[in-house]
Every structure is written in structure tokens, then in C-alpha cells.
Protein backbone atom coordinates (compact mmCIF):
# COMPACT_ATOMS: atom_id res chain seq x y z
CA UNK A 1 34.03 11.97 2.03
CA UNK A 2 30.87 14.12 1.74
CA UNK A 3 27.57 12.77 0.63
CA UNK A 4 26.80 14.49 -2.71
CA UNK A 5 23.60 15.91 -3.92
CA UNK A 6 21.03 13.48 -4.49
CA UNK A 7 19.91 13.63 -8.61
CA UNK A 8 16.33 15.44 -8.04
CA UNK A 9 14.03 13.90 -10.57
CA UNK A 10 10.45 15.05 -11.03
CA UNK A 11 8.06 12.00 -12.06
CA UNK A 12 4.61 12.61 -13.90
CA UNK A 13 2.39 10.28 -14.52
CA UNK A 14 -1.21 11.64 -14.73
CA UNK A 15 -4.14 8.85 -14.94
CA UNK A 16 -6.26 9.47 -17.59
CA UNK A 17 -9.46 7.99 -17.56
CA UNK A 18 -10.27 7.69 -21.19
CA UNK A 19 -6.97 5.58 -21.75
CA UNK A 20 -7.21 3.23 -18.54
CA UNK A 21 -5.38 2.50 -15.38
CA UNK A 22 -0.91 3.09 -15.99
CA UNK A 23 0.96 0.38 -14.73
CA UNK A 24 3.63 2.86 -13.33
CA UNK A 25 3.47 1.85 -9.85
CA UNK A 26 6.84 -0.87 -10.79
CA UNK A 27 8.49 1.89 -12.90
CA UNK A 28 8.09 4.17 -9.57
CA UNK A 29 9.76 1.37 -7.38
CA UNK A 30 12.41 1.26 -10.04
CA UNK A 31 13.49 4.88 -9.67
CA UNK A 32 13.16 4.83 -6.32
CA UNK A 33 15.41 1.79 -5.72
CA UNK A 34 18.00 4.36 -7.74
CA UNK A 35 21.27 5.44 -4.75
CA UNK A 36 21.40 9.57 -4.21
CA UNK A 37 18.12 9.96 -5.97
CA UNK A 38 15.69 12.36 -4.51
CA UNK A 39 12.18 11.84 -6.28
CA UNK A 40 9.01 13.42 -6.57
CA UNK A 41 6.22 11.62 -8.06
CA UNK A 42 3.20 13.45 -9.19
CA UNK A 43 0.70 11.21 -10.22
CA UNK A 44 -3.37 10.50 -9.94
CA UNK A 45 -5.90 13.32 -11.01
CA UNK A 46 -2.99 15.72 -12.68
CA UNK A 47 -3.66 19.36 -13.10
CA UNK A 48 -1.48 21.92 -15.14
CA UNK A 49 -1.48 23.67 -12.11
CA UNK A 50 0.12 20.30 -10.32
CA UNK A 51 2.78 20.15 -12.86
CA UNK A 52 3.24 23.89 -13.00
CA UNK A 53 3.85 23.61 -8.81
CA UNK A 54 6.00 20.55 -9.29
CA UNK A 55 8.31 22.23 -12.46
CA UNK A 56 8.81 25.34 -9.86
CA UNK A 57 11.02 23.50 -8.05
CA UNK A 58 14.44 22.93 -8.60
CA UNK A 59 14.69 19.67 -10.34
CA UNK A 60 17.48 17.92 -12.69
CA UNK A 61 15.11 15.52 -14.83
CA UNK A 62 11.99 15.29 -15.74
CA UNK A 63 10.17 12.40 -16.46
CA UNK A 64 6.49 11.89 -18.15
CA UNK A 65 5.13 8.68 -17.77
CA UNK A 66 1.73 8.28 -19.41
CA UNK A 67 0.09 8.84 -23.23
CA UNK A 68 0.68 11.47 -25.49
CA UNK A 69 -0.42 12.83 -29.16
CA UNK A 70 1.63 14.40 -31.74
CA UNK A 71 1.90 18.11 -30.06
CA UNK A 72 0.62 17.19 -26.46
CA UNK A 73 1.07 15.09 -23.80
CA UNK A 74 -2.26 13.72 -22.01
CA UNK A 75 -3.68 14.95 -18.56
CA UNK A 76 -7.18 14.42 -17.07
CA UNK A 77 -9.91 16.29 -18.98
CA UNK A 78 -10.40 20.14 -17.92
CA UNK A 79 -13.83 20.42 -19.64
CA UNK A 80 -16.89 18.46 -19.39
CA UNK A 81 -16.97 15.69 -22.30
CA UNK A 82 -13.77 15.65 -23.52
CA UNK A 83 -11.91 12.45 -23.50
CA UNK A 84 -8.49 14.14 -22.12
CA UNK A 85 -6.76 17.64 -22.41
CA UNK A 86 -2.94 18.36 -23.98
CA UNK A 87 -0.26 19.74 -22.30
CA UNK A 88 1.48 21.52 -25.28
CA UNK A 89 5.22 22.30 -25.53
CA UNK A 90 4.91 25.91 -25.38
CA UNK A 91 3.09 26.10 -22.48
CA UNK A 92 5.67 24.16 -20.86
CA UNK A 93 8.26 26.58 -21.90
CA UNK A 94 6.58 29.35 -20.24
């Protein structure tokens, strides 16, 4: 019997200063203890040109781990004295 295609799941979890360290690091060993999964974490200092690489793959889910707002999910600041930046839906979409 052939091997199938592993499930390729994409795994973002940005750290985020202003909120603290994540405690991801068991949720990553969880999904990767997961049989015919292929994953790619992207995690640490994330850019929205990391996630925009990482989303330009082929990939079958997608999963954020880290905070959010209503309209955004939080990366890293991209501008001296702000507290964090939004990723918005729309520019997700694009």
C-alpha cells in the first residue's frame, strides 16, 4: 500500500514582546507527534513578509497560535513605539 500525502500544516506563532513569552513550544510537540503530518512552524520575531513566504506554499491548514484583537491578529511591532502591529483579514486574502 502506498504511503499517502502527509497533511501539510503551516504553524504561526509570532512572539510578541508587549504580551510576553507563548508557551507553544508543548503545543508544537503535540502536532508534531501527529502520523503523516508534514509541519512548518514559523515562529520568533514574525514578519508579514515571513507569513506571506510561509502562506506561498502549498499548505492544507493553517494554524495561528498567539494573541489577537477584534480585526487583527498580533505580530511583532513594525514601527518604533508601538506595542504590536495587526495582521488584518484582508490583507491575508490578498
Amino acid at each position: 500500500m502506498p504511503a499517502s500525502t502527509p497533511l501539510k500544516i503551516t504553524w504561526i506563532a509570532p512572539e510578541v514582546p508587549f504580551f510576553g513569552p507563548l508557551a507553544y513550544l508543548q503545543e508544537l510537540g503535540n502536532l508534531a507527534r501527529i502520523p503523516n503530518v508534514a509541519l512548518k512552524p514559523v515562529t520568533g520575531q514574525v514578519t508579514r513578509d515571513h507569513i506571506a513566504t510561509a502562506l506561498g506554499e502549498r499548505t492544507d491548514v493553517i494554524l495561528w497560535s498567539g494573541h489577537g484583537e477584534p480585526g487583527g491578529l498580533c505580530i511583532p511591532p513594525t514601527v518604533q513605539g508601538e506595542r504590536y502591529a495587526l495582521v488584518r483579514p484582508k490583507w491575508l486574502a490578498m
